[in-house]
PDB file of N, CA and C in Angstrom:
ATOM      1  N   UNK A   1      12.116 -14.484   7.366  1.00  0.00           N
ATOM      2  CA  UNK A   1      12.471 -13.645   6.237  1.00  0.00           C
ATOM      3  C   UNK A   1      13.609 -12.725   6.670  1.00  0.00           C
ATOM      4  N   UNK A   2      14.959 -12.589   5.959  1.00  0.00           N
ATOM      5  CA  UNK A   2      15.772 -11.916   6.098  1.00  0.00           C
ATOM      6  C   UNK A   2      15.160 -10.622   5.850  1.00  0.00           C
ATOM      7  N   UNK A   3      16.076  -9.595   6.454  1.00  0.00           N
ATOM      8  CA  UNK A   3      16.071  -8.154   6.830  1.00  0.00           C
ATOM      9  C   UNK A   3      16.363  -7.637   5.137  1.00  0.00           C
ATOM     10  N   UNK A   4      17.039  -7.718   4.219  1.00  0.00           N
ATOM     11  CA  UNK A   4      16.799  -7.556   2.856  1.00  0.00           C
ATOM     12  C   UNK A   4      16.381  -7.845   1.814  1.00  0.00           C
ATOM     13  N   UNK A   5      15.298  -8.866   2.400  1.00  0.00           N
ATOM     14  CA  UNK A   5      14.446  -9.616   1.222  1.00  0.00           C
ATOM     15  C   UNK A   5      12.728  -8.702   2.268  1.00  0.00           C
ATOM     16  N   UNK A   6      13.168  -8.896   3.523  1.00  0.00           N
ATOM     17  CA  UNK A   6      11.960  -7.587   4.026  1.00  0.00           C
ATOM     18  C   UNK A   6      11.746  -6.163   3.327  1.00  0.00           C
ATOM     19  N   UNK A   7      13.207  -5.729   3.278  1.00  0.00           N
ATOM     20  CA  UNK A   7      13.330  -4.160   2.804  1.00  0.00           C
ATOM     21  C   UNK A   7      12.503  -3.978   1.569  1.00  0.00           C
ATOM     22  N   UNK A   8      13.026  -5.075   0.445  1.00  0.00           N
ATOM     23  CA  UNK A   8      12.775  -5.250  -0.961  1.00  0.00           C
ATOM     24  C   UNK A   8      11.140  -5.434  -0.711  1.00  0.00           C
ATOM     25  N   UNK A   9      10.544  -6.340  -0.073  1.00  0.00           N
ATOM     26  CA  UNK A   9       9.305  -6.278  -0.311  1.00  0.00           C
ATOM     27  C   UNK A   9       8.277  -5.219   0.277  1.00  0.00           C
ATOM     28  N   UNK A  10       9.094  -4.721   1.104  1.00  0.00           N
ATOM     29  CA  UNK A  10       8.594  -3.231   1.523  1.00  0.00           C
ATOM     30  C   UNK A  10       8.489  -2.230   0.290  1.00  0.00           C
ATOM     31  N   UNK A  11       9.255  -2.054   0.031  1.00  0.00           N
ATOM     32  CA  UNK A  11       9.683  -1.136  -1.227  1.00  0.00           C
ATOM     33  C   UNK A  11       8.744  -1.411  -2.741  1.00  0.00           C
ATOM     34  N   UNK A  12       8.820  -2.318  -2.624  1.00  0.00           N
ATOM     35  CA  UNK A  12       7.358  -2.916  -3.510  1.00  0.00           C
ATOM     36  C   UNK A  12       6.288  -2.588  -3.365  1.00  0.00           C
ATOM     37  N   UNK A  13       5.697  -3.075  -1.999  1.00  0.00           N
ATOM     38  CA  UNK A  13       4.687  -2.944  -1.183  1.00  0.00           C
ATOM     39  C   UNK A  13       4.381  -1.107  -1.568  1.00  0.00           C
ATOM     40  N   UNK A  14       5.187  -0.315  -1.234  1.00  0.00           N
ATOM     41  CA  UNK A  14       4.978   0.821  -0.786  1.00  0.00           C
ATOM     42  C   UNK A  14       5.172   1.561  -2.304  1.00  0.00           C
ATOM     43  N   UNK A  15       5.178   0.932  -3.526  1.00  0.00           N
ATOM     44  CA  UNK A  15       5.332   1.638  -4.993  1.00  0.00           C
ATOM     45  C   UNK A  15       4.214   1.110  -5.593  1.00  0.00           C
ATOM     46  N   UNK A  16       3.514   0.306  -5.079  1.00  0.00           N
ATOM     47  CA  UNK A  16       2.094  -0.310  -5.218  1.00  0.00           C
ATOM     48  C   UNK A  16       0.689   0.719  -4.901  1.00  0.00           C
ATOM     49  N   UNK A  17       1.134   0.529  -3.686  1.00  0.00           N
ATOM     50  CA  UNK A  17       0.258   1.950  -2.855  1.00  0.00           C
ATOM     51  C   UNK A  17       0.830   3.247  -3.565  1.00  0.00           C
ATOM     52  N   UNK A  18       1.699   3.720  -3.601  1.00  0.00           N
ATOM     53  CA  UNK A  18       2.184   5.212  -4.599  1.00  0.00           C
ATOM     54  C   UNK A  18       1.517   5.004  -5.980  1.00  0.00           C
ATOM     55  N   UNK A  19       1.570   4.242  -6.818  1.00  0.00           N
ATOM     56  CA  UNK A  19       0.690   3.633  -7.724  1.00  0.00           C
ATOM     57  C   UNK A  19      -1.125   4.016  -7.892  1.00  0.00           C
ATOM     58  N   UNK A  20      -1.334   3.265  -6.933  1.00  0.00           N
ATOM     59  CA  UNK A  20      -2.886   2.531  -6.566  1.00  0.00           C
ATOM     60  C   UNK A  20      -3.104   4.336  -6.514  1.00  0.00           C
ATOM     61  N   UNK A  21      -2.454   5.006  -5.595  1.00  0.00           N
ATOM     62  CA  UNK A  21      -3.011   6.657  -4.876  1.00  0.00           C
ATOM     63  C   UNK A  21      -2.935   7.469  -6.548  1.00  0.00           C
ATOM     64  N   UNK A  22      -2.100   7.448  -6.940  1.00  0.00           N
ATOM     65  CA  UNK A  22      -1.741   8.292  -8.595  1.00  0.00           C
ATOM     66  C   UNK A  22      -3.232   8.085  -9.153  1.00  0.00           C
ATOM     67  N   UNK A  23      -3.823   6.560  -8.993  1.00  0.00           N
ATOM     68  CA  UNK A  23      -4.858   6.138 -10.343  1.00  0.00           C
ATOM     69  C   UNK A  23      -6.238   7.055  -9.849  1.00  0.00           C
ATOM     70  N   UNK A  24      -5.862   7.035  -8.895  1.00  0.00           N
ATOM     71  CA  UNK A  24      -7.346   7.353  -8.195  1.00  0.00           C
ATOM     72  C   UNK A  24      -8.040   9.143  -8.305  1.00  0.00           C
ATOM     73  N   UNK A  25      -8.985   8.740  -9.346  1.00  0.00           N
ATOM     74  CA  UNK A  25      -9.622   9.845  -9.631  1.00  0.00           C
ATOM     75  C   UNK A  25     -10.536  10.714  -8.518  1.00  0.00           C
ATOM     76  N   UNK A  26     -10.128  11.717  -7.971  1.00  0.00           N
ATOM     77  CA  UNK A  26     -10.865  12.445  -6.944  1.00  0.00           C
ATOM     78  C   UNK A  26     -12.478  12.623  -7.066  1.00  0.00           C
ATOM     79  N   UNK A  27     -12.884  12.421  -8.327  1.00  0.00           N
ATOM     80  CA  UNK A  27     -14.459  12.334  -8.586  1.00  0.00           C
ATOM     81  C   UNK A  27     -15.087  11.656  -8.379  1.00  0.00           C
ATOM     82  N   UNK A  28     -14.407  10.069  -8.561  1.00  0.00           N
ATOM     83  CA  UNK A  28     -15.063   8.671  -8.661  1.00  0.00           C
ATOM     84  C   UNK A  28     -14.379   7.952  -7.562  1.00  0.00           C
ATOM     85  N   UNK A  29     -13.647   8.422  -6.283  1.00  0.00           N
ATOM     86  CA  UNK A  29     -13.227   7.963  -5.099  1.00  0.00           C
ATOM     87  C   UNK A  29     -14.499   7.566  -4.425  1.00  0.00           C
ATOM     88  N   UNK A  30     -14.314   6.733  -3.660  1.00  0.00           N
ATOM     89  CA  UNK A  30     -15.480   6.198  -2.719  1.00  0.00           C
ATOM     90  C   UNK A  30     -15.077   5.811  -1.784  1.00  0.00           C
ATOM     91  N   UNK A  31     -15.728   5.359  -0.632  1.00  0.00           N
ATOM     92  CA  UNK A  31     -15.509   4.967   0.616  1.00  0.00           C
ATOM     93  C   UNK A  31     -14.781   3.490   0.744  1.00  0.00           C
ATOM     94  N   UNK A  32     -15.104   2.559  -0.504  1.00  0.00           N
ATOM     95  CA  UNK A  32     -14.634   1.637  -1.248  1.00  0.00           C
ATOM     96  C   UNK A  32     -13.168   1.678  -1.377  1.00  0.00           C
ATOM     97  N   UNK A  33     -12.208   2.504  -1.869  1.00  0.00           N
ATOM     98  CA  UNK A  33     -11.629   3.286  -2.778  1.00  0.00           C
ATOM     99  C   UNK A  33     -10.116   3.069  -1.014  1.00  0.00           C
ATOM    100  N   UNK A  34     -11.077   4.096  -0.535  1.00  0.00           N
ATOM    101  CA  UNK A  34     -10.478   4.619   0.914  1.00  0.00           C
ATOM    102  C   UNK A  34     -10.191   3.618   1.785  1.00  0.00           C
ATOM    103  N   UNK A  35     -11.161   2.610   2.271  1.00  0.00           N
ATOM    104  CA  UNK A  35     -10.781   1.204   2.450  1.00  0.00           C
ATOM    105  C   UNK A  35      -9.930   0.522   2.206  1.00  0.00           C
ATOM    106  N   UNK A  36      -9.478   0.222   1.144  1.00  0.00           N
ATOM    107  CA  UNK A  36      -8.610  -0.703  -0.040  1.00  0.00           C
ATOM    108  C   UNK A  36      -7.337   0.146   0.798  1.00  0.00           C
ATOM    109  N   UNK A  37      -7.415   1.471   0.416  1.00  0.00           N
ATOM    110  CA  UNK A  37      -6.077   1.991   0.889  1.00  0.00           C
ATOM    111  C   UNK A  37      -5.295   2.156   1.863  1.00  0.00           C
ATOM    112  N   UNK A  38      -6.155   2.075   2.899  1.00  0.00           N
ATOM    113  CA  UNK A  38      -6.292   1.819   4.234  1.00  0.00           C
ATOM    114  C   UNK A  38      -5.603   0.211   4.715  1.00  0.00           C
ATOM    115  N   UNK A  39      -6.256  -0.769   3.697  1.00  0.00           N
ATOM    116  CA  UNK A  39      -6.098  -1.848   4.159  1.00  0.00           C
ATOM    117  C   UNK A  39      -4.462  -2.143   3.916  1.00  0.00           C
ATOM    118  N   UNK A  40      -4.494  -1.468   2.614  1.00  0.00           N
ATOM    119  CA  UNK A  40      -3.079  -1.747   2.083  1.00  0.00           C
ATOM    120  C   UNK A  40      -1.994  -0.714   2.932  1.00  0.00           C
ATOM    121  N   UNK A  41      -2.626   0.186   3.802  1.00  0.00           N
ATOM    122  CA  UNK A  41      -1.190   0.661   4.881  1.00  0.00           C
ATOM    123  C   UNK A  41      -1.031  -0.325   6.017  1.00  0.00           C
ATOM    124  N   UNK A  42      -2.309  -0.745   6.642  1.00  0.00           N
ATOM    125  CA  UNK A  42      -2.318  -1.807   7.804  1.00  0.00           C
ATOM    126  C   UNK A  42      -1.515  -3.096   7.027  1.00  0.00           C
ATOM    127  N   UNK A  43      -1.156  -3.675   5.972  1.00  0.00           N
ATOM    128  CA  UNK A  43      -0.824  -4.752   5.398  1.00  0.00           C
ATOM    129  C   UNK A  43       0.917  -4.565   5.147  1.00  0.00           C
ATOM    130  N   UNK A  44       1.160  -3.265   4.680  1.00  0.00           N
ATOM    131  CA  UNK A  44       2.436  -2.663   5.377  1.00  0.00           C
ATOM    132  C   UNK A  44       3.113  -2.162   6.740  1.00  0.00           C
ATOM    133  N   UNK A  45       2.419  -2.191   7.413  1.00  0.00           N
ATOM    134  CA  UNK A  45       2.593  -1.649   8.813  1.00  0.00           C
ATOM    135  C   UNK A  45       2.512  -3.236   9.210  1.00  0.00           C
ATOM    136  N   UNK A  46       1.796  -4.594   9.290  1.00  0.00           N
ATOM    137  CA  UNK A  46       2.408  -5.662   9.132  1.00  0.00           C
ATOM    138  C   UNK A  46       3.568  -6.070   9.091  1.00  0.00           C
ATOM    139  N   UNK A  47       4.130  -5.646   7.665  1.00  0.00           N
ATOM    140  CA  UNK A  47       5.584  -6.617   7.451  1.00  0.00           C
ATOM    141  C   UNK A  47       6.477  -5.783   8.005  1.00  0.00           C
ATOM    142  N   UNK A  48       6.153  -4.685   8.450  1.00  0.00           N
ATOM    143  CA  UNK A  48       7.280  -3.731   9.337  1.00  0.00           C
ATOM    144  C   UNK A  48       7.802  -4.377  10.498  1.00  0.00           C
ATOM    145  N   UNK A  49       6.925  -5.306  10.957  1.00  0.00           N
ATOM    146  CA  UNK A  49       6.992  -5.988  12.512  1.00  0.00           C
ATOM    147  C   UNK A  49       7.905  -6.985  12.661  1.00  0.00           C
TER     148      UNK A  49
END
């Protein structure tokens, strides 16, 4: 994968997660919730490599 088809899907990647964090109601967060989000930084920290 070229270095600007990486960037682009970074940038995606990372307005997904900015997204996903906005929806998330501080009442009805769960450990569930925290996971997912988690997984989705390790899944970016991935395509960084």
């Amino acid at each position: 994968m070229e270095d600007q088809e990486k960037l682009s899907n970074l940038k995606l990647k990372l307005a997904q997660f900015a997204e996903r964090i906005d929806e998330l109601d501080p009442e009805e967060t769960d450990v569930k919730d925290i996971d997912e989000l988690i997984r989705m930084l390790d899944e970016l920290e991935d395509r960084m490599k």
